[in-house]
PDB file of N, CA and C in Angstrom:
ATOM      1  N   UNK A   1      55.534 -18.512  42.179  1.00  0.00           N
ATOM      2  CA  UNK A   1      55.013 -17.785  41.050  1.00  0.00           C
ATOM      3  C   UNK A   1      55.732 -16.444  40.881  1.00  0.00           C
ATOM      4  N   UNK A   2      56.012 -15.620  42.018  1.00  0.00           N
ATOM      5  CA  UNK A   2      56.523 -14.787  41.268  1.00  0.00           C
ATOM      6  C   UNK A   2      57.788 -15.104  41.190  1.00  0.00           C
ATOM      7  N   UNK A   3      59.009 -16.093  41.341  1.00  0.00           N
ATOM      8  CA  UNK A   3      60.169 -15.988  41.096  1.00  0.00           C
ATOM      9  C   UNK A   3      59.884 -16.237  39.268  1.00  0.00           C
ATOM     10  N   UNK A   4      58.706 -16.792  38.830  1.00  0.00           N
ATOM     11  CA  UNK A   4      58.663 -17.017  37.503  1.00  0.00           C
ATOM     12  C   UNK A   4      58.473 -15.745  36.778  1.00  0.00           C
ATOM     13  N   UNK A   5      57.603 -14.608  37.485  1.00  0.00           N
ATOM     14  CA  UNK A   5      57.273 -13.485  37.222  1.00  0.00           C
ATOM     15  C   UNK A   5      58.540 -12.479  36.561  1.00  0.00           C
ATOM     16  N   UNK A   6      59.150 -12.954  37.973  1.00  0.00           N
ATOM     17  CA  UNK A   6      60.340 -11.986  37.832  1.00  0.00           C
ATOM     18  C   UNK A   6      61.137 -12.289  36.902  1.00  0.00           C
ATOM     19  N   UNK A   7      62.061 -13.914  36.419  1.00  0.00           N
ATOM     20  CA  UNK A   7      62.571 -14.006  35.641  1.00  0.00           C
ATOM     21  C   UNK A   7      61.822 -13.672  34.386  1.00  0.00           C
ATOM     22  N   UNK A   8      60.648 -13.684  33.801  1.00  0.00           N
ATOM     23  CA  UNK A   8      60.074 -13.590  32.695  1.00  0.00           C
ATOM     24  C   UNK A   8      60.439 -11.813  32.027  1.00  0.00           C
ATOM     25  N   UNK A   9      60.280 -11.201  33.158  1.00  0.00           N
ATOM     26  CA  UNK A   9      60.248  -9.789  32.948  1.00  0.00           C
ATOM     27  C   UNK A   9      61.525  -9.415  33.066  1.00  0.00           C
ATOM     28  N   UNK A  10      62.741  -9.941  33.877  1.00  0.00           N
ATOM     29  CA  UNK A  10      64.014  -9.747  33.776  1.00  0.00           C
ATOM     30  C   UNK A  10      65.029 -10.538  32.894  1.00  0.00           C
ATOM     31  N   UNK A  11      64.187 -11.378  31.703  1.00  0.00           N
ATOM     32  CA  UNK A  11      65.394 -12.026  30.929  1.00  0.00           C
ATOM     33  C   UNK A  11      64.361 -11.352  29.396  1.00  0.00           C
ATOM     34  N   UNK A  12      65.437 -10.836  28.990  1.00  0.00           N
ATOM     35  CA  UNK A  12      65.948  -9.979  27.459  1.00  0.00           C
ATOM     36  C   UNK A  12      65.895 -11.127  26.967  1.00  0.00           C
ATOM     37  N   UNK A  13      64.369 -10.923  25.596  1.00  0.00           N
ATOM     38  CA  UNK A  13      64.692 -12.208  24.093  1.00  0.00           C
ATOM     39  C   UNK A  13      65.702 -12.136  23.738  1.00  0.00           C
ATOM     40  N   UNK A  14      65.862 -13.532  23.586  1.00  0.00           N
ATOM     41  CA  UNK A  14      67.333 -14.126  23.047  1.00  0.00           C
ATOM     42  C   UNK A  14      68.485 -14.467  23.928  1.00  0.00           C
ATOM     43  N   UNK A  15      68.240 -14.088  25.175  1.00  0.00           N
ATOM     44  CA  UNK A  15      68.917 -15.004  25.927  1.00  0.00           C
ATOM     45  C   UNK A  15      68.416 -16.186  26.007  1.00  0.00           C
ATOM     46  N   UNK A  16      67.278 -16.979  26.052  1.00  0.00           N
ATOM     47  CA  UNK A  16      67.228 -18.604  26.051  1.00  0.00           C
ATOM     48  C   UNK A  16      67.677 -19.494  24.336  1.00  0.00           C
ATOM     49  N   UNK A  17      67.876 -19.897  24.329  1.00  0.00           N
ATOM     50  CA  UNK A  17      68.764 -20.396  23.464  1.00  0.00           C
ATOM     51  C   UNK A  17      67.284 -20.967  22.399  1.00  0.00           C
ATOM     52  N   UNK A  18      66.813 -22.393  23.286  1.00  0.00           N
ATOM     53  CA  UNK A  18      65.474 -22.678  22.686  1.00  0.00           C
ATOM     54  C   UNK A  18      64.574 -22.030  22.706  1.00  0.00           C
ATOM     55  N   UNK A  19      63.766 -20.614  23.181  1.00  0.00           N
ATOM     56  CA  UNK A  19      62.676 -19.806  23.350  1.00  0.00           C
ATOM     57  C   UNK A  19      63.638 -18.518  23.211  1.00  0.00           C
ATOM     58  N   UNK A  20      63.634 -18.386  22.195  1.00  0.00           N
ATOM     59  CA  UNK A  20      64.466 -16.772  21.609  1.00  0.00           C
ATOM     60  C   UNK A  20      63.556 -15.506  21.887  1.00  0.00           C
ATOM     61  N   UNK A  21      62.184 -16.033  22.017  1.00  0.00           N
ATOM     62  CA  UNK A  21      61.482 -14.784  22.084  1.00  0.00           C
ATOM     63  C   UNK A  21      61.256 -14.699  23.325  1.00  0.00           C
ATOM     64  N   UNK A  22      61.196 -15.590  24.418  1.00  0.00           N
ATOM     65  CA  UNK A  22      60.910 -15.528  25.921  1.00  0.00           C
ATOM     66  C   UNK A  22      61.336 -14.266  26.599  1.00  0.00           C
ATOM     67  N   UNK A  23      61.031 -13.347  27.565  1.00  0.00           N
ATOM     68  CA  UNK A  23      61.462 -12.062  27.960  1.00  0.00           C
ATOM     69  C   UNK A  23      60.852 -11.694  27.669  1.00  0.00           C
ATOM     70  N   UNK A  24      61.342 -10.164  28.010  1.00  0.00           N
ATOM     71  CA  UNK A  24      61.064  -8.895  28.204  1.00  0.00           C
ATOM     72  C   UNK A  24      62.024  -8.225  27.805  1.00  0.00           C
ATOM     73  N   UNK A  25      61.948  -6.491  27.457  1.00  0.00           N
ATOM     74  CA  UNK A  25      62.753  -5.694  27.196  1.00  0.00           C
ATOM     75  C   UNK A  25      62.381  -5.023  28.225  1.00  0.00           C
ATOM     76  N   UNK A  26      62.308  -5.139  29.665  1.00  0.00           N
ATOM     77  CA  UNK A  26      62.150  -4.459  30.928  1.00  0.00           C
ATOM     78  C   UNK A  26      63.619  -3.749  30.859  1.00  0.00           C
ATOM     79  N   UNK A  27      64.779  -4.961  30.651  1.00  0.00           N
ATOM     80  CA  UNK A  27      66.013  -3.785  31.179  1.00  0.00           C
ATOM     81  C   UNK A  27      66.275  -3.105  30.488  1.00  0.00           C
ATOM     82  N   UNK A  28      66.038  -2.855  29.066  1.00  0.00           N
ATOM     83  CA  UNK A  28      66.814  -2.073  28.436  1.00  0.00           C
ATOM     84  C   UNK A  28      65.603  -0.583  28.383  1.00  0.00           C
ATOM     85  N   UNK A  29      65.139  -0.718  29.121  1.00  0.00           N
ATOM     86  CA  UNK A  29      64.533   0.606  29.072  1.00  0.00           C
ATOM     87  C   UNK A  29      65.454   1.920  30.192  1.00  0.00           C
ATOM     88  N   UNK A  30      66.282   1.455  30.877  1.00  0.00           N
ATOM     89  CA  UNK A  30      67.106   2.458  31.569  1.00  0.00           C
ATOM     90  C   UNK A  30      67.869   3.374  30.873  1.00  0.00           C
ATOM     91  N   UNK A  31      67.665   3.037  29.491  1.00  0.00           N
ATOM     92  CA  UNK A  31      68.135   3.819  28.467  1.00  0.00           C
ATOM     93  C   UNK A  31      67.236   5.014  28.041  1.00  0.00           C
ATOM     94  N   UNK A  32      65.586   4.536  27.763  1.00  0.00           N
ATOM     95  CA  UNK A  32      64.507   5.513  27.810  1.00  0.00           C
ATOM     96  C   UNK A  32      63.976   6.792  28.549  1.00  0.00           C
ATOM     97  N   UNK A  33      63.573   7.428  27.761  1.00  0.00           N
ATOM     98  CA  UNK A  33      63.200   8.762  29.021  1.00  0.00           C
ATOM     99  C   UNK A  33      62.085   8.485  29.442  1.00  0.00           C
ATOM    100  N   UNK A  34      61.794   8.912  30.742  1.00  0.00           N
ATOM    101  CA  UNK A  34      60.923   8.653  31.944  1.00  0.00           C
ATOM    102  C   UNK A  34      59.386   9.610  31.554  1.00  0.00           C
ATOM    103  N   UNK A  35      58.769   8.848  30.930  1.00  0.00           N
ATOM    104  CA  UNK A  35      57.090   9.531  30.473  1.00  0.00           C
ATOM    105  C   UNK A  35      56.075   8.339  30.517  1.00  0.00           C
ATOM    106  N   UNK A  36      55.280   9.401  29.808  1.00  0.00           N
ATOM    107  CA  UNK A  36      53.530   7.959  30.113  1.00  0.00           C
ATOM    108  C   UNK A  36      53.822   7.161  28.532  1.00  0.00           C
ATOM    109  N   UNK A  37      54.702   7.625  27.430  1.00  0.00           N
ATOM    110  CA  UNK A  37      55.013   6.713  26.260  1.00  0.00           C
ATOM    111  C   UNK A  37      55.346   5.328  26.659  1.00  0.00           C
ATOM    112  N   UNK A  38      56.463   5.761  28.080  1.00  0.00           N
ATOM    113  CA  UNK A  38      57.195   4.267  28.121  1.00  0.00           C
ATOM    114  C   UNK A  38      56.359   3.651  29.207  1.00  0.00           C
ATOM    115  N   UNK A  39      55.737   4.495  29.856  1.00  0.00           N
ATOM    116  CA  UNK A  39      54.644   3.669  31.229  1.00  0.00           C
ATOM    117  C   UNK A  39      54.278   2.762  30.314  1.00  0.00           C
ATOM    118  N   UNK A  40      53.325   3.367  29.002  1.00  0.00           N
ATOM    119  CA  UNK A  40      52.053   2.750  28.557  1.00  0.00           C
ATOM    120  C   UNK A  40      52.627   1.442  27.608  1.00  0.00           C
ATOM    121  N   UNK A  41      53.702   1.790  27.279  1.00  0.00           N
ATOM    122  CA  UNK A  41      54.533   0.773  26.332  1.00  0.00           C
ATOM    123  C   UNK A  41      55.024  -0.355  27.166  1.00  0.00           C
ATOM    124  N   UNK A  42      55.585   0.114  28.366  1.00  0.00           N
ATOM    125  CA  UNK A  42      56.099  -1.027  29.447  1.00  0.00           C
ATOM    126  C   UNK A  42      54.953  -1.738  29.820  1.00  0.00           C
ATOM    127  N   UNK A  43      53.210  -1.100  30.415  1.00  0.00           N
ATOM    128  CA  UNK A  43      52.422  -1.555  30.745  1.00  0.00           C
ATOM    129  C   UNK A  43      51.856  -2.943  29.282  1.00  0.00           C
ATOM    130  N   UNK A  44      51.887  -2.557  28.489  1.00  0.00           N
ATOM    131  CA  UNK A  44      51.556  -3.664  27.399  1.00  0.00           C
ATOM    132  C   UNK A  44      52.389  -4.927  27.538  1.00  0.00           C
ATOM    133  N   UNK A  45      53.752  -4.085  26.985  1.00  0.00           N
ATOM    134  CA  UNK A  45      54.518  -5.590  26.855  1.00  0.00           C
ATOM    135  C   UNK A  45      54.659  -6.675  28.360  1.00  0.00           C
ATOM    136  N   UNK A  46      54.849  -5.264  29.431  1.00  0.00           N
ATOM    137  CA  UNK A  46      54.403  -7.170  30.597  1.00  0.00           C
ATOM    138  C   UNK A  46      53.392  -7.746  30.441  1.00  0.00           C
ATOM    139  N   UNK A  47      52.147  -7.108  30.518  1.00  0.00           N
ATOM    140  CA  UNK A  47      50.835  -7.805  29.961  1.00  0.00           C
ATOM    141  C   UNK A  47      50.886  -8.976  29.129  1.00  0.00           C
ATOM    142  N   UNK A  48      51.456  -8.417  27.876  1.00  0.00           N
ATOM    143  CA  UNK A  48      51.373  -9.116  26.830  1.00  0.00           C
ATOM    144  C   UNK A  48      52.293 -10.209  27.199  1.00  0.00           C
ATOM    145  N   UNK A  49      53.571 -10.535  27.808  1.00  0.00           N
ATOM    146  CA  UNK A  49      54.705 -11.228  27.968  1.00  0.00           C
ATOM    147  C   UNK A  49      54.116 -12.026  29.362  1.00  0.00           C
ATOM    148  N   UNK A  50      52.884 -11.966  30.228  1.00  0.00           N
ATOM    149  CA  UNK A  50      52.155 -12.943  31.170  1.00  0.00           C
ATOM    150  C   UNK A  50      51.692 -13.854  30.693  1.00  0.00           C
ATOM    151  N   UNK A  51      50.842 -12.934  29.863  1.00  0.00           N
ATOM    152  CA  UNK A  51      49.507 -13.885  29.232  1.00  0.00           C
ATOM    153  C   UNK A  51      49.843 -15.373  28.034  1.00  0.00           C
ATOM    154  N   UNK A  52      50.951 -14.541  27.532  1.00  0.00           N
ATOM    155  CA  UNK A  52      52.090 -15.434  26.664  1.00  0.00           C
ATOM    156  C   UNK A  52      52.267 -16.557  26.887  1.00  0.00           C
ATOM    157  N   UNK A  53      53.510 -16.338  28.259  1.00  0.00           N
ATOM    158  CA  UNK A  53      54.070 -17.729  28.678  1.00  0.00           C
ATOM    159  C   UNK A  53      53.937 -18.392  30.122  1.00  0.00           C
ATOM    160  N   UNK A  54      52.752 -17.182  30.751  1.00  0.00           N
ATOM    161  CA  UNK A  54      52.630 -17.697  32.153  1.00  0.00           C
ATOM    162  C   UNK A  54      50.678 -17.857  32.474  1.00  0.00           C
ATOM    163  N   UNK A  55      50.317 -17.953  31.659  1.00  0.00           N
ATOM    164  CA  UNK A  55      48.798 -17.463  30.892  1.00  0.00           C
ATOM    165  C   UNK A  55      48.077 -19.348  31.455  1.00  0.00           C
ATOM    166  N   UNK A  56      48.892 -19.995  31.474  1.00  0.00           N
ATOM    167  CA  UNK A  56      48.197 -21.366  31.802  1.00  0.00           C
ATOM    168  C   UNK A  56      48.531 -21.337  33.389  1.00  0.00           C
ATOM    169  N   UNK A  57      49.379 -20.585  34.085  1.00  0.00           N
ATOM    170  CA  UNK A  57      49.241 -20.892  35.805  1.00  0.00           C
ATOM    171  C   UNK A  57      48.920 -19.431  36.267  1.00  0.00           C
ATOM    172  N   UNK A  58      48.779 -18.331  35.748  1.00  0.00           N
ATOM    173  CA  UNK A  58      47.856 -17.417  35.934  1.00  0.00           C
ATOM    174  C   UNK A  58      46.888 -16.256  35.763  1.00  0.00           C
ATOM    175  N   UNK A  59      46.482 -15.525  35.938  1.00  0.00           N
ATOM    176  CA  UNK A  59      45.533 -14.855  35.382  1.00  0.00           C
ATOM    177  C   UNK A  59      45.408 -13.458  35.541  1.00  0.00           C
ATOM    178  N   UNK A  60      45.859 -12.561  34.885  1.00  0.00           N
ATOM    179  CA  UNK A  60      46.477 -11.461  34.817  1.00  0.00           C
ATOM    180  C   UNK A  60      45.087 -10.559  34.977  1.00  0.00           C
ATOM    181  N   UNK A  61      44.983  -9.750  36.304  1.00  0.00           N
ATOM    182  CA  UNK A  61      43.838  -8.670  36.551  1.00  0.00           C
ATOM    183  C   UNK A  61      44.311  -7.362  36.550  1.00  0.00           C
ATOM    184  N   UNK A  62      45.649  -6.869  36.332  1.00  0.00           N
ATOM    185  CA  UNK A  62      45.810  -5.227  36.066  1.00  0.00           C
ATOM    186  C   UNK A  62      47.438  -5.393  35.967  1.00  0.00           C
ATOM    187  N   UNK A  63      47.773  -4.459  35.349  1.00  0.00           N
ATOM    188  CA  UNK A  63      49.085  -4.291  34.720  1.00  0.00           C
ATOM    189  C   UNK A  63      49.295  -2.851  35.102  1.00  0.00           C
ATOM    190  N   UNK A  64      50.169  -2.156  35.785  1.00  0.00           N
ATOM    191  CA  UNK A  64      49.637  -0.371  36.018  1.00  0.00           C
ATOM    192  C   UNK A  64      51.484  -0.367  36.064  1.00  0.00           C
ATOM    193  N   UNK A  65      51.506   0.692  35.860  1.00  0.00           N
ATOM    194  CA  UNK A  65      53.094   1.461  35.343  1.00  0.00           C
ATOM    195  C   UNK A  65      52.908   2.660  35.763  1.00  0.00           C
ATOM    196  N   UNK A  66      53.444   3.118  36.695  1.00  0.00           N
ATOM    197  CA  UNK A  66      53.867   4.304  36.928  1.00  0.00           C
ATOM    198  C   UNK A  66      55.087   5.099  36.668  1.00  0.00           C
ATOM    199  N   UNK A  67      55.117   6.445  36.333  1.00  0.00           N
ATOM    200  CA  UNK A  67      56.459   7.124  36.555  1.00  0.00           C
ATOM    201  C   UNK A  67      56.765   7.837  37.413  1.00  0.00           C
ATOM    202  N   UNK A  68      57.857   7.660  38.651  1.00  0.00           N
ATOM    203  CA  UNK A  68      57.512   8.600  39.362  1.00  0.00           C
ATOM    204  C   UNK A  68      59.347   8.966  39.804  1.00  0.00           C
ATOM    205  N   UNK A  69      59.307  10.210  39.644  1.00  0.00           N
ATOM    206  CA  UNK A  69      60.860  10.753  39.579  1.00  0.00           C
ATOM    207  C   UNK A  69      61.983  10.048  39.011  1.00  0.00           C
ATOM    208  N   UNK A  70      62.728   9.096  38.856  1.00  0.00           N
ATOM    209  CA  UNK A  70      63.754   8.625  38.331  1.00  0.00           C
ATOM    210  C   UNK A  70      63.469   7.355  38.355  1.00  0.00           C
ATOM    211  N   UNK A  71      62.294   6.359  39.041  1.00  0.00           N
ATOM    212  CA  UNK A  71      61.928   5.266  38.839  1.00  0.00           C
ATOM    213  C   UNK A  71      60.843   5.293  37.768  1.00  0.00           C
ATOM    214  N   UNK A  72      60.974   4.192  37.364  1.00  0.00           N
ATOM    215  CA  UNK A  72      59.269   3.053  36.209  1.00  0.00           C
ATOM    216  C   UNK A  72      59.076   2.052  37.746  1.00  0.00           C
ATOM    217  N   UNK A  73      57.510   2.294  38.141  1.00  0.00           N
ATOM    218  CA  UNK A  73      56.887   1.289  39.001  1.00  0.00           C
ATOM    219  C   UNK A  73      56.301   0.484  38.586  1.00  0.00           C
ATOM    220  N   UNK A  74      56.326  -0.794  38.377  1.00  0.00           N
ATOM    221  CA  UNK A  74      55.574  -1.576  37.450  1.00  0.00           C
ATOM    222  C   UNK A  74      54.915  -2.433  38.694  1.00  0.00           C
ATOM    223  N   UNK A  75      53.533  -2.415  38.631  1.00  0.00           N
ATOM    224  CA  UNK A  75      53.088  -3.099  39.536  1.00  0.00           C
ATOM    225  C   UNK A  75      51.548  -4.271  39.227  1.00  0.00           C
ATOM    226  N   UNK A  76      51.829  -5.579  39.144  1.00  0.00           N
ATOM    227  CA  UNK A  76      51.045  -6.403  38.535  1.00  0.00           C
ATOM    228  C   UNK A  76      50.417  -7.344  39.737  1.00  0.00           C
ATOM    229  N   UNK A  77      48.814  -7.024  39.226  1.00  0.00           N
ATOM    230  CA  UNK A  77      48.101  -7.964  40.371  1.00  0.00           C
ATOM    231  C   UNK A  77      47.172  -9.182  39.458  1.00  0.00           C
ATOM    232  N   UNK A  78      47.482 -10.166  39.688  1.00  0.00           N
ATOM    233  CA  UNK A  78      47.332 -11.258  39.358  1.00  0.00           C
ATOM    234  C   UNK A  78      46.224 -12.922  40.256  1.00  0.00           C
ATOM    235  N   UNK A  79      45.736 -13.485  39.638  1.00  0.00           N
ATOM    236  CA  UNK A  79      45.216 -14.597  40.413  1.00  0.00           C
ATOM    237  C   UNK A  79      45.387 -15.800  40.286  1.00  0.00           C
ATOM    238  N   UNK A  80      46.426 -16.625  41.299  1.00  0.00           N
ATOM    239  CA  UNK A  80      47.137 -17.851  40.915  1.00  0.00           C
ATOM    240  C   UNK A  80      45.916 -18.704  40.310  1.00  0.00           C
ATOM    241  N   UNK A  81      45.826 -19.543  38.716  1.00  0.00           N
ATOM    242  CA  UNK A  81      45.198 -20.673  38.657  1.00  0.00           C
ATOM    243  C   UNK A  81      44.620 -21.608  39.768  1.00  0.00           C
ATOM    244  N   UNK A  82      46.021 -22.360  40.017  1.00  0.00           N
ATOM    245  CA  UNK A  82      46.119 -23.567  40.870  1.00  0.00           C
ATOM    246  C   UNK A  82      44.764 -23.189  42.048  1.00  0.00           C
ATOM    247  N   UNK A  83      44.937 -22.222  43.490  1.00  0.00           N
ATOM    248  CA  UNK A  83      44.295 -22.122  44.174  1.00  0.00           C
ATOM    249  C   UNK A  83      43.290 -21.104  44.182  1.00  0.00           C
ATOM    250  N   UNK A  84      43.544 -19.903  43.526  1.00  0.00           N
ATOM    251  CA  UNK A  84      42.635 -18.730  43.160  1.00  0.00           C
ATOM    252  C   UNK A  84      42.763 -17.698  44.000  1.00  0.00           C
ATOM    253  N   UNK A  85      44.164 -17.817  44.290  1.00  0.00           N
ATOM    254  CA  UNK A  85      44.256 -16.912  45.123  1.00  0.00           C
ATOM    255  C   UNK A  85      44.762 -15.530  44.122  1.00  0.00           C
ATOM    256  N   UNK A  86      44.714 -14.427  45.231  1.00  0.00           N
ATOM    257  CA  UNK A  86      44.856 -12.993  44.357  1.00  0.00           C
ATOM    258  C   UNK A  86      46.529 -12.727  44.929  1.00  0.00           C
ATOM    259  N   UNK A  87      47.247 -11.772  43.723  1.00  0.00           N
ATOM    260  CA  UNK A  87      48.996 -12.027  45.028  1.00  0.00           C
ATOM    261  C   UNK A  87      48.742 -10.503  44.164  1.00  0.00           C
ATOM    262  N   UNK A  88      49.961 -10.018  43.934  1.00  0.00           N
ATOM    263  CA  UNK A  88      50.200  -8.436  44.015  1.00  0.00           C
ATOM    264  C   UNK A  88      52.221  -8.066  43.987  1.00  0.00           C
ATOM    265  N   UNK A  89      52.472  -7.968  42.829  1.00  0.00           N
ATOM    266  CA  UNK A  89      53.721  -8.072  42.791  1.00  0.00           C
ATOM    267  C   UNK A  89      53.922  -6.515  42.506  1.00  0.00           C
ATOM    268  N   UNK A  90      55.412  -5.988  43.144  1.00  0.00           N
ATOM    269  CA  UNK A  90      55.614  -4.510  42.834  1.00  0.00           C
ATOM    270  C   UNK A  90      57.369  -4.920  42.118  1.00  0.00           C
ATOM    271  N   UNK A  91      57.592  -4.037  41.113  1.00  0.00           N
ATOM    272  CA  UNK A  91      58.841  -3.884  40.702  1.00  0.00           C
ATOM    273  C   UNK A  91      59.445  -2.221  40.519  1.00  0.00           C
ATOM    274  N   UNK A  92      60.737  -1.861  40.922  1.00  0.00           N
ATOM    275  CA  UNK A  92      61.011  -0.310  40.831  1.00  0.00           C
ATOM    276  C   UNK A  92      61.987  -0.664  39.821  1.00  0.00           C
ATOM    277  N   UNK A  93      62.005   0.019  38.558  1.00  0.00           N
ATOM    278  CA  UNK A  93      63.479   0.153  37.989  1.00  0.00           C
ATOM    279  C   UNK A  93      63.805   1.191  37.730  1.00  0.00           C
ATOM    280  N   UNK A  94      65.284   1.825  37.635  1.00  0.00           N
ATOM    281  CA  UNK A  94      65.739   2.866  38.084  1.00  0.00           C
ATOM    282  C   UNK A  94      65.510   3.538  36.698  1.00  0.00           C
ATOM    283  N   UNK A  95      65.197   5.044  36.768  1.00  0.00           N
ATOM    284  CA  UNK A  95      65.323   5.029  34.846  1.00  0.00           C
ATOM    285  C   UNK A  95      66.252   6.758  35.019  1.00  0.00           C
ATOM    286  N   UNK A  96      67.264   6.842  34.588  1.00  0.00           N
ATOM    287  CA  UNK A  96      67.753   8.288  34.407  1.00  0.00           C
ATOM    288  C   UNK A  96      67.252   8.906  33.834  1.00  0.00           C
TER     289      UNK A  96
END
């Protein structure tokens, strides 16, 4: 599950050929300046980009974005469908 996580949030719409909208605009935010605009903006669109296309194998319980010095912490805790279990994924991306 999370290797699905991760690709979802690390592939930019329009790279899949048949699902143009699939992704995230996670990377191109290294371009953005580092505030609670882009926390709160980053915190939506993963949200919104779970529930989307990963919304039938799991179940999205907090979405939290932090900024903290030159990183975006994006950190999503979730509860697999299948067994019900709770997992807890952390991501750092670098932001100048």
């Amino acid at each position: 599950m999370r290797g699905k996580i991760l690709q979802l949030l690390l592939t930019s719409p329009g790279e899949r050929v048949n699902l143009p909208e699939y992704g995230t605009h996670l990377r191109d935010l290294v371009f953005d300046p580092n505030n609670d605009i882009l926390a709160a903006t980053t915190e939506f669109m993963v949200n919104r980009a779970l529930q989307r296309y990963l919304g039938d194998e799991l179940q999205v319980d907090q979405v939290a974005v932090k900024n903290e010095e030159s990183t975006l912490q994006v950190e999503i805790v979730y509860v697999r469908k299948a067994d019900l279990r709770m997992e807890r994924l952390r991501i750092g991306l670098p932001i100048p």
